[in-house]
Structures are given as C-alpha cells and as structure tokens.
N, C-alpha and C. Protein backbone atom coordinates (compact mmCIF):
# COMPACT_ATOMS: atom_id res chain seq x y z
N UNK A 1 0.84 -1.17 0.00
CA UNK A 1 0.00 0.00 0.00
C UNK A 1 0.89 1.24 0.00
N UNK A 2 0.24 2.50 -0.53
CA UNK A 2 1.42 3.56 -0.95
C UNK A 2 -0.07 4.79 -0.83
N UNK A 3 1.11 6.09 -0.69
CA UNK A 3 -0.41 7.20 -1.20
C UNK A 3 0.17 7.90 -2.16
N UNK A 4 -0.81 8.16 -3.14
CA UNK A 4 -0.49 8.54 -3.99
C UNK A 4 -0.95 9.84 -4.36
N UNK A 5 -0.32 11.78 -4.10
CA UNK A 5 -1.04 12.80 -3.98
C UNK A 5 0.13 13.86 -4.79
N UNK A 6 -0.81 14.55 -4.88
CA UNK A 6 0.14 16.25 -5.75
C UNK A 6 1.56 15.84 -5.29
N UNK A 7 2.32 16.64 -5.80
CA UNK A 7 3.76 16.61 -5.46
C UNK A 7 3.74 18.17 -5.06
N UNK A 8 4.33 18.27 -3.65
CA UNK A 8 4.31 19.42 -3.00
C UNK A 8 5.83 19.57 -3.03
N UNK A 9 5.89 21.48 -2.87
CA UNK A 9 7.15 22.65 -2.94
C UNK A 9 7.83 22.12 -1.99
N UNK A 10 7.35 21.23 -0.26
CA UNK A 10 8.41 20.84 0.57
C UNK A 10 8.87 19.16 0.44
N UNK A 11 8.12 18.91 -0.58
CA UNK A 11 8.29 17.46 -1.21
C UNK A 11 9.95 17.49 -1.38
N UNK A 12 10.07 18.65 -2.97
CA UNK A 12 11.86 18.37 -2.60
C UNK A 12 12.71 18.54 -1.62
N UNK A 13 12.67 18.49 0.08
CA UNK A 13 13.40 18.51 0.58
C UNK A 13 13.37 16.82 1.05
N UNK A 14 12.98 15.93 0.25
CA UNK A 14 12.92 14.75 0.71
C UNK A 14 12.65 13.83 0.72
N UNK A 15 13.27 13.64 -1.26
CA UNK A 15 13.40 13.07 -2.65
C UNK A 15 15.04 12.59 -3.06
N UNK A 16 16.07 12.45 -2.05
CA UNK A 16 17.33 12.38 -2.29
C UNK A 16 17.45 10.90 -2.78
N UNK A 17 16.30 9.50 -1.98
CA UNK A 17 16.75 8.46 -1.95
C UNK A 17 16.01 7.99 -3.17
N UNK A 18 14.99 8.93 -3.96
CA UNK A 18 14.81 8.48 -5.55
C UNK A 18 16.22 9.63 -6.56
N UNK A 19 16.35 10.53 -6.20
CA UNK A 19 17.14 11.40 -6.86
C UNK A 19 18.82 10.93 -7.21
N UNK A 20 18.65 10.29 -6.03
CA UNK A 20 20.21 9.60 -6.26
C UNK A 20 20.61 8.19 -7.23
N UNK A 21 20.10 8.15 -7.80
CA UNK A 21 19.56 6.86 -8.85
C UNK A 21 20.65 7.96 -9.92
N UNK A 22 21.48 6.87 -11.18
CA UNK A 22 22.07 7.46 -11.84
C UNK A 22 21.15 7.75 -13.09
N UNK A 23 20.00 7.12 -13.26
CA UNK A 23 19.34 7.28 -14.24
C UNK A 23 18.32 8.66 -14.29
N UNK A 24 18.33 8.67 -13.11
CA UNK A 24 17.33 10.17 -12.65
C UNK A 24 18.01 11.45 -13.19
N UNK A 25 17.44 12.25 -13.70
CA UNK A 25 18.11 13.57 -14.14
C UNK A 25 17.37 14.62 -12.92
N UNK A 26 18.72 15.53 -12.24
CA UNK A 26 18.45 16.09 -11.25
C UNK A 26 18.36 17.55 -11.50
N UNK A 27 17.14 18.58 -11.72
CA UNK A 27 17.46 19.88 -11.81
C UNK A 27 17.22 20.14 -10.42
N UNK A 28 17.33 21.88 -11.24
CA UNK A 28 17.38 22.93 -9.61
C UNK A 28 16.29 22.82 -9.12
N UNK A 29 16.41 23.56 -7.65
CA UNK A 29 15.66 23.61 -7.34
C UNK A 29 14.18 24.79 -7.66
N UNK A 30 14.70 25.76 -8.49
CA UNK A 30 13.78 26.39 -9.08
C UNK A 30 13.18 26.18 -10.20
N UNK A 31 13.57 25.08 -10.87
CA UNK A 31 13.43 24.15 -11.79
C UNK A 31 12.22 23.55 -11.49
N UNK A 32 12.33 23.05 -10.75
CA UNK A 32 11.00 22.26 -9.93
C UNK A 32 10.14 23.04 -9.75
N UNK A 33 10.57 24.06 -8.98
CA UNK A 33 9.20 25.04 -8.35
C UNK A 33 8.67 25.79 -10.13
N UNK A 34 9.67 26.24 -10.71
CA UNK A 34 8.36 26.43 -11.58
C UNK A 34 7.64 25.61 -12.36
N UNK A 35 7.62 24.14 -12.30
CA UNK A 35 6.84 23.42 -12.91
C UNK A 35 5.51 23.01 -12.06
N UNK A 36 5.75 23.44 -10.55
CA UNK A 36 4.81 22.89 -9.35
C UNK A 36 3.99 24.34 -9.53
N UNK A 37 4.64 25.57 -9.95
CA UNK A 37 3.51 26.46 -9.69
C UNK A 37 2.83 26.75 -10.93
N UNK A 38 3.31 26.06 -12.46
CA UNK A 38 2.66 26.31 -13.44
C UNK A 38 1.63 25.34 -14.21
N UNK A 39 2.16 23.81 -13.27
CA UNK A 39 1.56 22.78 -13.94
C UNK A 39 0.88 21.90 -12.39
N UNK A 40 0.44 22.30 -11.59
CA UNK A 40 0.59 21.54 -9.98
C UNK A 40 0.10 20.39 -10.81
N UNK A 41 -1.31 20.28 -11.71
CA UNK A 41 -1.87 19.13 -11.83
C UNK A 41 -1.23 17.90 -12.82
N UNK A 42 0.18 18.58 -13.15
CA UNK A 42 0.54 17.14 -13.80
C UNK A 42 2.06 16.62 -12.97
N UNK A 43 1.91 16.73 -11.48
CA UNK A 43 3.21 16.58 -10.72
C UNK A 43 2.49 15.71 -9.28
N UNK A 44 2.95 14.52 -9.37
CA UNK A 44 3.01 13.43 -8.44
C UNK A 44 3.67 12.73 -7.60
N UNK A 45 3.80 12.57 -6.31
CA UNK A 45 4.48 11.41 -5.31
C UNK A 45 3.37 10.81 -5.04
N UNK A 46 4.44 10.09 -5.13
CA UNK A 46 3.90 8.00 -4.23
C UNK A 46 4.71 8.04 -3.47
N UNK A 47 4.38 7.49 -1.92
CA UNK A 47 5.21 7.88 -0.72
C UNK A 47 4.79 6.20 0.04
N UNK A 48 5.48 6.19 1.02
CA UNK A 48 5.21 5.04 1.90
C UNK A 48 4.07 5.12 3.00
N UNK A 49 3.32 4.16 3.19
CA UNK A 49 2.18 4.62 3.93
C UNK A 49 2.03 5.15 5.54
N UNK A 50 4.06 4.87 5.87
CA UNK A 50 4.57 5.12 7.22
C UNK A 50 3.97 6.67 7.37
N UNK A 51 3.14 7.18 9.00
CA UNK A 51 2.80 8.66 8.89
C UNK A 51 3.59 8.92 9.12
N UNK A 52 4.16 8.20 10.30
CA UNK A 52 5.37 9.10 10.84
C UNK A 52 6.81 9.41 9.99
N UNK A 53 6.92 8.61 9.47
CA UNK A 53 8.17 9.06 8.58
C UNK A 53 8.00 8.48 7.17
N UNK A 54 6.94 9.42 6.21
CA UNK A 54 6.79 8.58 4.97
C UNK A 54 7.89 8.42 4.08
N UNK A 55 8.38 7.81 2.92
CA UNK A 55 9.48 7.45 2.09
C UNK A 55 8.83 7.73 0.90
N UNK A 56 9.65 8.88 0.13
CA UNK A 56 9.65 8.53 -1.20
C UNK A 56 9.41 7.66 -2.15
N UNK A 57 8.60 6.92 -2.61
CA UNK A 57 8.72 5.60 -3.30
C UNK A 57 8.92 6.38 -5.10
N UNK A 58 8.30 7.17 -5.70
CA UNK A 58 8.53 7.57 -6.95
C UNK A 58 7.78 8.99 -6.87
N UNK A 59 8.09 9.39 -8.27
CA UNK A 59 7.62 10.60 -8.38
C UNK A 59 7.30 10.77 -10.08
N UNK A 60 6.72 11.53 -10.58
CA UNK A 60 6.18 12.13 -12.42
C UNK A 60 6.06 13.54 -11.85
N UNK A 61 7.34 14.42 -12.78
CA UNK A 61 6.63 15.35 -13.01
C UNK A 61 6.49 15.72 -14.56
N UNK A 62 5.66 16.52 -14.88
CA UNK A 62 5.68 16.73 -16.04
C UNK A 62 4.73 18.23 -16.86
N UNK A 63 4.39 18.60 -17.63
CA UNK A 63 3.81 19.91 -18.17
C UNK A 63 2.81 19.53 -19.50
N UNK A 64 2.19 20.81 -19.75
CA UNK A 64 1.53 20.77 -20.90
C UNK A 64 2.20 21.77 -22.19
N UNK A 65 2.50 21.15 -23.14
CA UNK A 65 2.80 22.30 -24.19
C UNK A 65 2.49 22.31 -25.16
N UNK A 66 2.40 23.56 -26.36
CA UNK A 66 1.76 23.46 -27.53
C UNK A 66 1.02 24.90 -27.51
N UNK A 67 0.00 24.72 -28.80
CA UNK A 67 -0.40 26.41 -28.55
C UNK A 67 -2.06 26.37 -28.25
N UNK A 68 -2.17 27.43 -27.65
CA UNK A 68 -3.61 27.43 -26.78
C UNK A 68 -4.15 29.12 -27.89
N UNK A 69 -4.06 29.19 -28.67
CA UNK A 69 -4.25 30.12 -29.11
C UNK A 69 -5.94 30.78 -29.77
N UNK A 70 -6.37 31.81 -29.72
CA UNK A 70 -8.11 31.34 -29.39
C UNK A 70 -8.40 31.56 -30.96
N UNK A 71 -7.62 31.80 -31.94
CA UNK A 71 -8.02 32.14 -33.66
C UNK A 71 -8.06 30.32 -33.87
N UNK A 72 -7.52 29.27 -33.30
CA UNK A 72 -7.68 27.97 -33.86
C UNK A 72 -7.62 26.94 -32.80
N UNK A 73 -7.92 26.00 -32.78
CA UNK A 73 -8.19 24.90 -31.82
C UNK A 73 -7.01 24.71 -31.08
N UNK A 74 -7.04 24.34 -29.77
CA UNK A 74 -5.36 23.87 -29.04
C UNK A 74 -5.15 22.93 -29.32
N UNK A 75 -4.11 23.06 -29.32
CA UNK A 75 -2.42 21.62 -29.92
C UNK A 75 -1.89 21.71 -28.64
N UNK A 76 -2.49 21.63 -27.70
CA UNK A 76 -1.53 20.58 -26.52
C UNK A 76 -1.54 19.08 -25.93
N UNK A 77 -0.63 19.44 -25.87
CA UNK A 77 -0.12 17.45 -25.12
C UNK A 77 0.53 17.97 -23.98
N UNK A 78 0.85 16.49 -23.66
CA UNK A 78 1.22 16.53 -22.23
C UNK A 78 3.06 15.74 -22.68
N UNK A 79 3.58 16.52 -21.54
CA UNK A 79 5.07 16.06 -21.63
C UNK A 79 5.62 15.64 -20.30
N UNK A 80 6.05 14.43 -20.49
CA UNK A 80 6.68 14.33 -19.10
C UNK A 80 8.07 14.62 -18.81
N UNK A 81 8.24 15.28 -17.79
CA UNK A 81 10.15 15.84 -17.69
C UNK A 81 10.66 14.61 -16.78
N UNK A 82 10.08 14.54 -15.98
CA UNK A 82 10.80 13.65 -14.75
C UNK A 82 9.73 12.64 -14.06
N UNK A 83 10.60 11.18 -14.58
CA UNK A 83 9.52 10.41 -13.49
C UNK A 83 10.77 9.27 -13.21
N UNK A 84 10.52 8.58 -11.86
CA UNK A 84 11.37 8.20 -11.52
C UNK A 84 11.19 7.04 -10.46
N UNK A 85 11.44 6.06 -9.79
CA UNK A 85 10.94 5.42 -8.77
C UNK A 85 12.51 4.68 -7.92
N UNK A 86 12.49 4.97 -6.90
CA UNK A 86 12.99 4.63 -5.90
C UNK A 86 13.74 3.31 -6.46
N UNK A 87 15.42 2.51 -6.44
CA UNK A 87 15.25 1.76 -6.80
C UNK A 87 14.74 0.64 -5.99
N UNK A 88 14.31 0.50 -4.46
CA UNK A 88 13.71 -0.73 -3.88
C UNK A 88 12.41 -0.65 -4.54
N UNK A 89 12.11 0.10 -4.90
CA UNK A 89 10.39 0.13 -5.41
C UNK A 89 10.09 -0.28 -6.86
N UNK A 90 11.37 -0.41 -7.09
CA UNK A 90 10.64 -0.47 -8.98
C UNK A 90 10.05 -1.84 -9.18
N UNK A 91 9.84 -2.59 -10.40
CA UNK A 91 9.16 -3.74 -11.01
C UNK A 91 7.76 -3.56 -10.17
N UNK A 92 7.13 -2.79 -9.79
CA UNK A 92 5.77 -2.78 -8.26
C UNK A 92 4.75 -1.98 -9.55
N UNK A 93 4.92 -1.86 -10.81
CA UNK A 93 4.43 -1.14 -11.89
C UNK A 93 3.70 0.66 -11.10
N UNK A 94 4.75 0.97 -10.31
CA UNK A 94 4.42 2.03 -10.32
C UNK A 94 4.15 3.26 -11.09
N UNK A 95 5.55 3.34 -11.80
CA UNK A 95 5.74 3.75 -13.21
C UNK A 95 4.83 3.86 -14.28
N UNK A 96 4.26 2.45 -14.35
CA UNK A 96 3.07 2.83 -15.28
C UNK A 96 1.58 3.57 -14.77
N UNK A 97 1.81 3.23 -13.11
CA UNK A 97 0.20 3.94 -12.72
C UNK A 97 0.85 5.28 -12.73
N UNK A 98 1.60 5.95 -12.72
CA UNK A 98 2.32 7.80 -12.93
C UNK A 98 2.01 8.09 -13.83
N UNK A 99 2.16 7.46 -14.87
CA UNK A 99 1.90 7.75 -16.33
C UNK A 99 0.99 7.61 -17.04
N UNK A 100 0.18 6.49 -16.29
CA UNK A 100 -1.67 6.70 -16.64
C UNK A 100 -1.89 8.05 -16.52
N UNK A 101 -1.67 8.22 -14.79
CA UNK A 101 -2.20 9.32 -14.16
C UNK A 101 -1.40 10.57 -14.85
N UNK A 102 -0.91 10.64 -15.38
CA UNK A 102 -0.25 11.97 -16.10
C UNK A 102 -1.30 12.19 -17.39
N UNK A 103 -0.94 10.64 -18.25
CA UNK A 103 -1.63 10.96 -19.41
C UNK A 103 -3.30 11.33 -19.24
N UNK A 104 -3.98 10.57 -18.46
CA UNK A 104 -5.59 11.10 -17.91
C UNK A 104 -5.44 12.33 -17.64
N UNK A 105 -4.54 12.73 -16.43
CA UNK A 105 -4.53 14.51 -16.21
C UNK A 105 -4.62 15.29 -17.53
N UNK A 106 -3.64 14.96 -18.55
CA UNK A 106 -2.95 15.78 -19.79
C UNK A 106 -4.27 16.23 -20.36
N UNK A 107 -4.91 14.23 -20.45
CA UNK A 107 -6.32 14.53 -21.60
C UNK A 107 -7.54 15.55 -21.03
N UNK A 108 -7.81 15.28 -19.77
CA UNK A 108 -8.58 15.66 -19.16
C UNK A 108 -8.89 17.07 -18.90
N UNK A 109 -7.58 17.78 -18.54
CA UNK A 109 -7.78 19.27 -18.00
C UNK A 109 -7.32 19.82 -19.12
N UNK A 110 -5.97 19.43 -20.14
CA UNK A 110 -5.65 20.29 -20.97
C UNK A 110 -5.77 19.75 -22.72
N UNK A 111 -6.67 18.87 -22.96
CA UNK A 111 -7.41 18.28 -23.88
C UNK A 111 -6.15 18.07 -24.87
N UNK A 112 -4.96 17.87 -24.00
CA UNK A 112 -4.17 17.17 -24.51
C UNK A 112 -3.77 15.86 -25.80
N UNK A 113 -3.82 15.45 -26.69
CA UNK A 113 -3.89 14.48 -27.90
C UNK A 113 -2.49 13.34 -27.52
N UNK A 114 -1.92 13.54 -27.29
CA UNK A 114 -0.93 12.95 -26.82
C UNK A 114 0.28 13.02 -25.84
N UNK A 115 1.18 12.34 -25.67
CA UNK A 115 2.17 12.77 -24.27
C UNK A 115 3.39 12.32 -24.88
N UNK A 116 4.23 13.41 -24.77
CA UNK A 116 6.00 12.69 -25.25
C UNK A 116 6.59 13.19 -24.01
N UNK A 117 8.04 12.22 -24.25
CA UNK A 117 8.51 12.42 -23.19
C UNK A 117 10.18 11.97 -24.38
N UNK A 118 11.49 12.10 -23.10
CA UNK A 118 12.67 12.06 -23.33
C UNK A 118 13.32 10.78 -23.06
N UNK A 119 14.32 9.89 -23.38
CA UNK A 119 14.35 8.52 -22.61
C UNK A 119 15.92 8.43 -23.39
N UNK A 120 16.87 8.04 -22.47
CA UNK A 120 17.95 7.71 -22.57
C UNK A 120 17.77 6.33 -23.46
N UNK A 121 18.56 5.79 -24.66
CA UNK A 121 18.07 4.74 -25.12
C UNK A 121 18.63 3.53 -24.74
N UNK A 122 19.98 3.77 -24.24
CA UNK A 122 20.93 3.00 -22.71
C UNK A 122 20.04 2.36 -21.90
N UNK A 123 18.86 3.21 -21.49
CA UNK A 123 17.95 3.13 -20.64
C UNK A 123 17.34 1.99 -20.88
N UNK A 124 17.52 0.63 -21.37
CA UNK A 124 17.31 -0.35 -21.71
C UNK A 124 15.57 -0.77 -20.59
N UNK A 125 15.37 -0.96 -19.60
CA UNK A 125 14.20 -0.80 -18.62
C UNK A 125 13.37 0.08 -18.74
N UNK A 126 13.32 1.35 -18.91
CA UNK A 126 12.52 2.35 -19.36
C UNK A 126 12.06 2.28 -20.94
N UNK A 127 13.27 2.15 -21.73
CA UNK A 127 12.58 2.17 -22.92
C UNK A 127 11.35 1.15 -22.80
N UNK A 128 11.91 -0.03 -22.41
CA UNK A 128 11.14 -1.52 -22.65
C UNK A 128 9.51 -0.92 -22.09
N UNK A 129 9.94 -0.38 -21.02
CA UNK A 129 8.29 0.20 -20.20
C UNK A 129 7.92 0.74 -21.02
N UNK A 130 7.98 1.61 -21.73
CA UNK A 130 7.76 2.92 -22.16
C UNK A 130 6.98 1.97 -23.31
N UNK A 131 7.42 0.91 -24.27
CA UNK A 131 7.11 0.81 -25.65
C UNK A 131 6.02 -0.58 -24.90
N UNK A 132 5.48 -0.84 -23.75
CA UNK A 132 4.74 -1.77 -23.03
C UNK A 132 3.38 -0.69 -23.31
N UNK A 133 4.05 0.51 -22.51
CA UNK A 133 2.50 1.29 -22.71
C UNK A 133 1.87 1.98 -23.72
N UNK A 134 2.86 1.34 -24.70
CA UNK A 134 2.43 2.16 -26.21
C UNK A 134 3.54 2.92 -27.38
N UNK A 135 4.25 3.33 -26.22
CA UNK A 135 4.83 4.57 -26.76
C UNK A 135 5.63 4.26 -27.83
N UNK A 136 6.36 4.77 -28.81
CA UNK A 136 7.00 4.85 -29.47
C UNK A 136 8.17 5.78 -29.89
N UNK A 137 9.26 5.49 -30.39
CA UNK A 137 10.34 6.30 -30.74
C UNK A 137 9.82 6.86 -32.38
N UNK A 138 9.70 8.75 -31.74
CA UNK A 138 9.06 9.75 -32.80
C UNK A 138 10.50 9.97 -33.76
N UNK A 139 11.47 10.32 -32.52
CA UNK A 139 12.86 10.66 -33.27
C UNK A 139 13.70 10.32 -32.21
N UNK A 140 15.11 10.82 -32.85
CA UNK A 140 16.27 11.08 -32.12
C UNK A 140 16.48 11.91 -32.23
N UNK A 141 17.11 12.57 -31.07
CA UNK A 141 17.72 13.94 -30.80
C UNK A 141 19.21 13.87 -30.57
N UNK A 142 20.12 14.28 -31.13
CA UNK A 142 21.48 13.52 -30.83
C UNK A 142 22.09 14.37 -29.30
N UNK A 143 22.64 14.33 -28.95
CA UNK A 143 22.95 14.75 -27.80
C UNK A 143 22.40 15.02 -26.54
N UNK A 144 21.53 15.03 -26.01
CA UNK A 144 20.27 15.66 -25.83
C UNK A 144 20.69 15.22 -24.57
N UNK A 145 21.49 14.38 -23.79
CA UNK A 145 21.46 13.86 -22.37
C UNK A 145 23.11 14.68 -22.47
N UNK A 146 23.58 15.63 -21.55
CA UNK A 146 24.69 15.74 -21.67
C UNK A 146 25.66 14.73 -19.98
N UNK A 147 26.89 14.34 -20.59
CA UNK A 147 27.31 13.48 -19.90
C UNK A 147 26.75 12.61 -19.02
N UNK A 148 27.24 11.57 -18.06
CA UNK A 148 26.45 10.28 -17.86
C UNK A 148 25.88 9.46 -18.51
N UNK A 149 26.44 9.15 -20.24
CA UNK A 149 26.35 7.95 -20.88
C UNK A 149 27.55 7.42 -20.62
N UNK A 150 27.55 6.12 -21.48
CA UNK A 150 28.98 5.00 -21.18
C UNK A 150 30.15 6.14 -21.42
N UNK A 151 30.66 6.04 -20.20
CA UNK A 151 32.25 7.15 -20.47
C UNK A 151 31.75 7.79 -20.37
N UNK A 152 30.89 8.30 -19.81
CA UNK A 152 31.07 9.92 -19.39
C UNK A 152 30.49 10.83 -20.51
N UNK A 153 30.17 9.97 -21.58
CA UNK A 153 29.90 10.81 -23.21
C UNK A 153 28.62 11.73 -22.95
N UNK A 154 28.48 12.28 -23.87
CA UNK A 154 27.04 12.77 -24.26
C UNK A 154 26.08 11.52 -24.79
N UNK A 155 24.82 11.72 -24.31
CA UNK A 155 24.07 10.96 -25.01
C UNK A 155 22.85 10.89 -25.89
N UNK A 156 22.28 10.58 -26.76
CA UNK A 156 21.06 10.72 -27.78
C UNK A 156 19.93 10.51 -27.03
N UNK A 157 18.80 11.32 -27.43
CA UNK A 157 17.59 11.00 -26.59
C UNK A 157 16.39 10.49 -27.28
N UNK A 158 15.98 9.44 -26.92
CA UNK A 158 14.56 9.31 -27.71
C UNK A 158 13.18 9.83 -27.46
C-alpha cells in the first residue's frame, strides 16, 4: 500500500533516496518550483504509507505544451520531464500507474492528444516500459542527455 497525492514545494526537501539513482536527471531547485507552480496538476508522489516518517517511493513530473491560441483549436499534449521510482520500489508497476495518471490529467484538463517524453536509449528498462505502454520512438535527438552515458559521453535521446 502507498499514497499517492500532488507533489508538494516541501516534497523536494525529501526526494534524495529516488534522486540519487544514476538514471534520474536532477534539476534545480527552481526548476521544480516552476513546474509545481505552473503545472501543480501534472506533478506526483507515491510515498510510503509510514505517517510518521513517509518514504519517497517515486515521483512524475511533467507539463503541458503546444499552442492554446483562441483564432484555432489547441495543440496541446502533455510532456513528461521527470519520473522516476525509488530503486527498492521499482518492477511494483508504479511507473506505469504515474503515467496513466499523467496521461488522464494531460487529456482531461488540458485536452491534450498525446504525451512525449525524453528517454535515454541505454535506458534499456525504461525504454522496454515505455514501448509496453504504447509509446514509441518519434525521433532522435542527438545529444540531448549531456554526460552520464557509457564514459562519461554525451548521449542521444529518444
């Protein structure tokens, strides 16, 4: 059992033991806050059901983009920046209930058509998830992960 609610501004003080994962990409901390004060409804933790000291188990955050413009219909989707799960927690298909719950949010409030997201292609576990729930590789972006591929390189993003 887990709860699963908004991802709150004092949330990042206590996200280190999913953040520290090498696969996790870590921004600032104002990084975060402006995605919590522009998008609250597409940003999620799953925590441990302990009150007294709950645990991080994963997190999605993510945004809406595209144009909302009122001369022609909106072209937004939903994008996910960051989702991530604890590594004691993973294979528990958390991952995929984040990403329901992102893509339902996307469709729902911002009549979103679809959801892309970024994926290391190294990322051999994620991709595999990722193409479980549908998704597909639109393109490559060449560089797009800078350092923390094999050696230290730059890496391509799908």
């Amino acid at each position: 059992m887990s709860l699963l609610r908004p991802f709150k501004a004092q949330d990042l003080f206590k996200f280190n033991n999913v953040n520290l994962d090498h696969w996790t990409e870590t921004y600032s901390i104002s990084f975060y806050l402006n995605y919590l004060s522009q998008w609250p409804d597409l940003s999620f933790i799953q925590t441990s059901p302990n009150p007294t000291s709950p645990r991080v188990m994963g997190y999605v955050i993510g945004k809406a983009e595209g144009n909302e413009s009122d001369t022609r219909p909106p072209t937004l989707h939903g994008h996910v920046t960051a989702i991530t799960i604890a590594p004691e927690y993973r294979r528990l298909n958390m991952a995929k209930g984040l990403m329901n719950l992102l893509e339902k949010v996307s469709q729902e409030v911002y009549r979103g058509y679809f959801v892309d997201l970024f994926v290391r292609p190294s990322n051999d576990n994620a991709v595999n998830m990722y193409q479980r729930l549908g998704y597909s590789v639109y393109r490559v972006v060449k560089e797009y992960y800078q350092g923390g591929g094999v050696g230290g390189k730059d890496e391509d993003g799908y």
